[in-house]
Protein backbone atom coordinates (compact mmCIF):
# COMPACT_ATOMS: atom_id res chain seq x y z
CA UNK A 1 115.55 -14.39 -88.23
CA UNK A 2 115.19 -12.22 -85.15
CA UNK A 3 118.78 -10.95 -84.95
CA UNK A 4 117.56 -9.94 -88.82
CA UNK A 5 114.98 -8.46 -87.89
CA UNK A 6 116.34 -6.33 -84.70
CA UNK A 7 119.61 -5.39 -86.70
CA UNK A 8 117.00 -3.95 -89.80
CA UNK A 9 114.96 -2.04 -87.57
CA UNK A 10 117.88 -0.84 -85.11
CA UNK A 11 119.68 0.07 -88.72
CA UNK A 12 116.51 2.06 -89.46
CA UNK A 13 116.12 3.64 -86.38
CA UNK A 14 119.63 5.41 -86.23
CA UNK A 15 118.96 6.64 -89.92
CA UNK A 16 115.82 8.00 -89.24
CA UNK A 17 117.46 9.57 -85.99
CA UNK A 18 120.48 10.63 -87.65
CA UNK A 19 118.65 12.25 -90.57
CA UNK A 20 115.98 13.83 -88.46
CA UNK A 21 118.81 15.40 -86.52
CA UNK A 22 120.74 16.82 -90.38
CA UNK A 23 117.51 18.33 -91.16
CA UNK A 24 116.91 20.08 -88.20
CA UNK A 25 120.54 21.46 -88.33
CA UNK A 26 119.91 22.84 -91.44
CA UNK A 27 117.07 24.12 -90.70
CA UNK A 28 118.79 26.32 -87.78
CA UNK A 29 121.00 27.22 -89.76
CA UNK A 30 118.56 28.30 -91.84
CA UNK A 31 116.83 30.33 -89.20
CA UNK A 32 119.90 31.83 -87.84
CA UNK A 33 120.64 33.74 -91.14
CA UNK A 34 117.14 34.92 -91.31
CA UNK A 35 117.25 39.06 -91.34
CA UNK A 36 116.31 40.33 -87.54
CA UNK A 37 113.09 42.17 -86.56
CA UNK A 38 114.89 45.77 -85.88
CA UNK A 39 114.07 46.95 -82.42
CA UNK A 40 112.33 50.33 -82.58
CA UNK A 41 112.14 53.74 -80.62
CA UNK A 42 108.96 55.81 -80.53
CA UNK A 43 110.22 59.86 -80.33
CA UNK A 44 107.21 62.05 -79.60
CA UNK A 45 107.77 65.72 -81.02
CA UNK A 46 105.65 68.60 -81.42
CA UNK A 47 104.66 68.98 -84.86
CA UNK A 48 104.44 72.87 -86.97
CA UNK A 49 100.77 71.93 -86.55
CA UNK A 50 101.65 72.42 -82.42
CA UNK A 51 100.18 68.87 -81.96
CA UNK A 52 102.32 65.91 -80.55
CA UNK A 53 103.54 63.18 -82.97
CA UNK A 54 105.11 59.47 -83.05
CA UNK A 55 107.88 58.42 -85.35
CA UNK A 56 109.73 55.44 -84.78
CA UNK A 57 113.54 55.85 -85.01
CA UNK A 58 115.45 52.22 -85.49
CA UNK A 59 118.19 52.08 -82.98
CA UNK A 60 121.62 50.75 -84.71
CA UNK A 61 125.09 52.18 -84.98
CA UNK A 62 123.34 55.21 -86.82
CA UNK A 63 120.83 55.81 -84.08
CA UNK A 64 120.31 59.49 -82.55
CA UNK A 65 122.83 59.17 -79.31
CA UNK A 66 122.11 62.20 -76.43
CA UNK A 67 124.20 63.03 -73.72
CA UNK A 68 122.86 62.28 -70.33
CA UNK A 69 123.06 64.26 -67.56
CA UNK A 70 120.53 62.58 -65.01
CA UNK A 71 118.53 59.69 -64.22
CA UNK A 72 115.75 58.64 -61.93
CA UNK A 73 113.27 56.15 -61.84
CA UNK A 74 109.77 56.19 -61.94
CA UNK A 75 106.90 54.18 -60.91
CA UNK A 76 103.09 54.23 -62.18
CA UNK A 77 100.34 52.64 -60.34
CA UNK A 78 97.67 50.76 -62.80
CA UNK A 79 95.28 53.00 -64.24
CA UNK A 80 96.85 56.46 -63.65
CA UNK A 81 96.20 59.09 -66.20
CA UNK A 82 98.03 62.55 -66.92
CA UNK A 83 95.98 64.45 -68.93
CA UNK A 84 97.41 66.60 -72.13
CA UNK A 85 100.76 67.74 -71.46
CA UNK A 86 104.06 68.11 -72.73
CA UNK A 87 107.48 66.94 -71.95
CA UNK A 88 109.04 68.82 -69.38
CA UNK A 89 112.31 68.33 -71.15
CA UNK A 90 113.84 66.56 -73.46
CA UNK A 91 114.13 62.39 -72.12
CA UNK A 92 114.57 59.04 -73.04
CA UNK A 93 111.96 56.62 -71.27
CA UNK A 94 112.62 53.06 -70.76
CA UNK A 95 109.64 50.72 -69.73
CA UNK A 96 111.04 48.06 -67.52
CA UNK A 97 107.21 47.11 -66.22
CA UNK A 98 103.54 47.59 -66.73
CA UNK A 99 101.56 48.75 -69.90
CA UNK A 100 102.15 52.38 -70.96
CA UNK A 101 100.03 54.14 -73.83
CA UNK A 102 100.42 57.68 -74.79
CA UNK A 103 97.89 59.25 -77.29
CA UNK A 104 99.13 61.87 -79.53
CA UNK A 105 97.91 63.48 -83.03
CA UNK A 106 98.18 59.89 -84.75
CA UNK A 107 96.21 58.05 -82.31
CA UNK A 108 97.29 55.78 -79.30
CA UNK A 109 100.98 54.39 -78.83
CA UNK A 110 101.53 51.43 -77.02
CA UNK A 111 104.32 51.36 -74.83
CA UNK A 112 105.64 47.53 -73.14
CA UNK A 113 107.78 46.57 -71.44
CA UNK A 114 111.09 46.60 -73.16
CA UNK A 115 110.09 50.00 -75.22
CA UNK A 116 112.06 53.18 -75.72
CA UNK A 117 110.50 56.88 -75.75
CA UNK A 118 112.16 59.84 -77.28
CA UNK A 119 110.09 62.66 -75.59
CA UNK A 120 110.92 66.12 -77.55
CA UNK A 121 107.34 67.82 -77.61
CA UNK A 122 108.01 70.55 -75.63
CA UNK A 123 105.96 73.02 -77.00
CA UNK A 124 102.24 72.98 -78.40
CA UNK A 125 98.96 70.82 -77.22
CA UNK A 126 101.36 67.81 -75.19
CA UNK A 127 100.36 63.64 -75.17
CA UNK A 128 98.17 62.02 -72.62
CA UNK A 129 100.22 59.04 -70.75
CA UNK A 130 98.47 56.45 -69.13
CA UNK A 131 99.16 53.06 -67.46
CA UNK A 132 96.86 50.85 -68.72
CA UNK A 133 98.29 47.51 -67.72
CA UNK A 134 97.75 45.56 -64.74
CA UNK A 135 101.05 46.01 -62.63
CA UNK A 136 103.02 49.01 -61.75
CA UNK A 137 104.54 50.52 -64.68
CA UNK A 138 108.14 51.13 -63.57
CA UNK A 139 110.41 53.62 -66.00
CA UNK A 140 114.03 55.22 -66.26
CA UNK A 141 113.87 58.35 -67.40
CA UNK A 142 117.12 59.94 -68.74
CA UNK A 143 117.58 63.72 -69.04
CA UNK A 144 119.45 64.98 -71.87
CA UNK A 145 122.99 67.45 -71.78
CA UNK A 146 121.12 69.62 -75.13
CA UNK A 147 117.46 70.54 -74.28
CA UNK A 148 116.74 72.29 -77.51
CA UNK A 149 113.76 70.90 -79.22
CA UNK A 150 114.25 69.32 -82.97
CA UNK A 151 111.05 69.75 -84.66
CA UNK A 152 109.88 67.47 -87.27
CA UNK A 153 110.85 63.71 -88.37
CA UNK A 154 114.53 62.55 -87.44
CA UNK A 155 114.23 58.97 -88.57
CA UNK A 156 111.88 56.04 -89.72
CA UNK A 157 108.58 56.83 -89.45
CA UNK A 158 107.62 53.69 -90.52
């Protein structure tokens, strides 16, 4: 009666097991074809009002590409501030560290780690930028080839 009993529940144990394991396959597989998040860029540009805005451009194959010509890297300490100003030229910004935030015509932008600026306001009242997290906020900043301004929306602005 033992050996009964051991074989039912050792019988009942690998089914649970083995159909435990089905669903969760499914379940990934499930998951896996799930449509992705897209992974945004925030271009500031000065507006025909001469105020700074925020659009976000999704970056795919049909993303705005710039030539670069240069490339340095910049670090932030926490809680610096620059005041209202504009781009000095045209740039893409990639946050490595720290907490950026940038307040333009819409309100303020929050800027990660991990997040992309388009900076094209070259012209009119400028952003603020500040570094309001807790670490250094540490940046690449990539010149572009063209530095003529494009006004207005290019993308998204969801």
């Amino acid at each position: 009666m033992k050996s009964t009993t051991r074989l039912l529940v050792g019988g009942a144990f690998v089914v649970g097991f083995g159909l435990g394991w089905a669903v969760k396959g499914d379940r990934g597989v499930v998951e896996a074809q799930a449509p992705h998040k897209p992974f945004m860029m925030q271009r500031v540009y000065t507006g025909t009002d001469g105020r700074s805005h925020v659009e976000n451009i999704e970056l795919n194959a049909q993303s705005v590409m710039e030539k670069i010509t240069g490339a340095r890297v910049s670090v932030s300490q926490p809680g610096s501030f620059s005041d209202y100003h504009v781009g000095p030229e045209r740039r893409y910004i990639i946050n490595l560290t720290g907490g950026g935030q940038l307040q333009v015509a819409e309100g303020k932008v929050d800027l990660p780690a991990g997040a992309i600026e388009y900076i094209d306001d070259l012209t009119g009242k400028g952003h603020t930028t500040a570094n309001v997290g807790t670490e250094p906020r540490v940046s690449i900043w990539l010149q572009f080839a063209n530095q003529q301004q494009v006004i207005g929306p290019v993308g998204n602005t969801k």
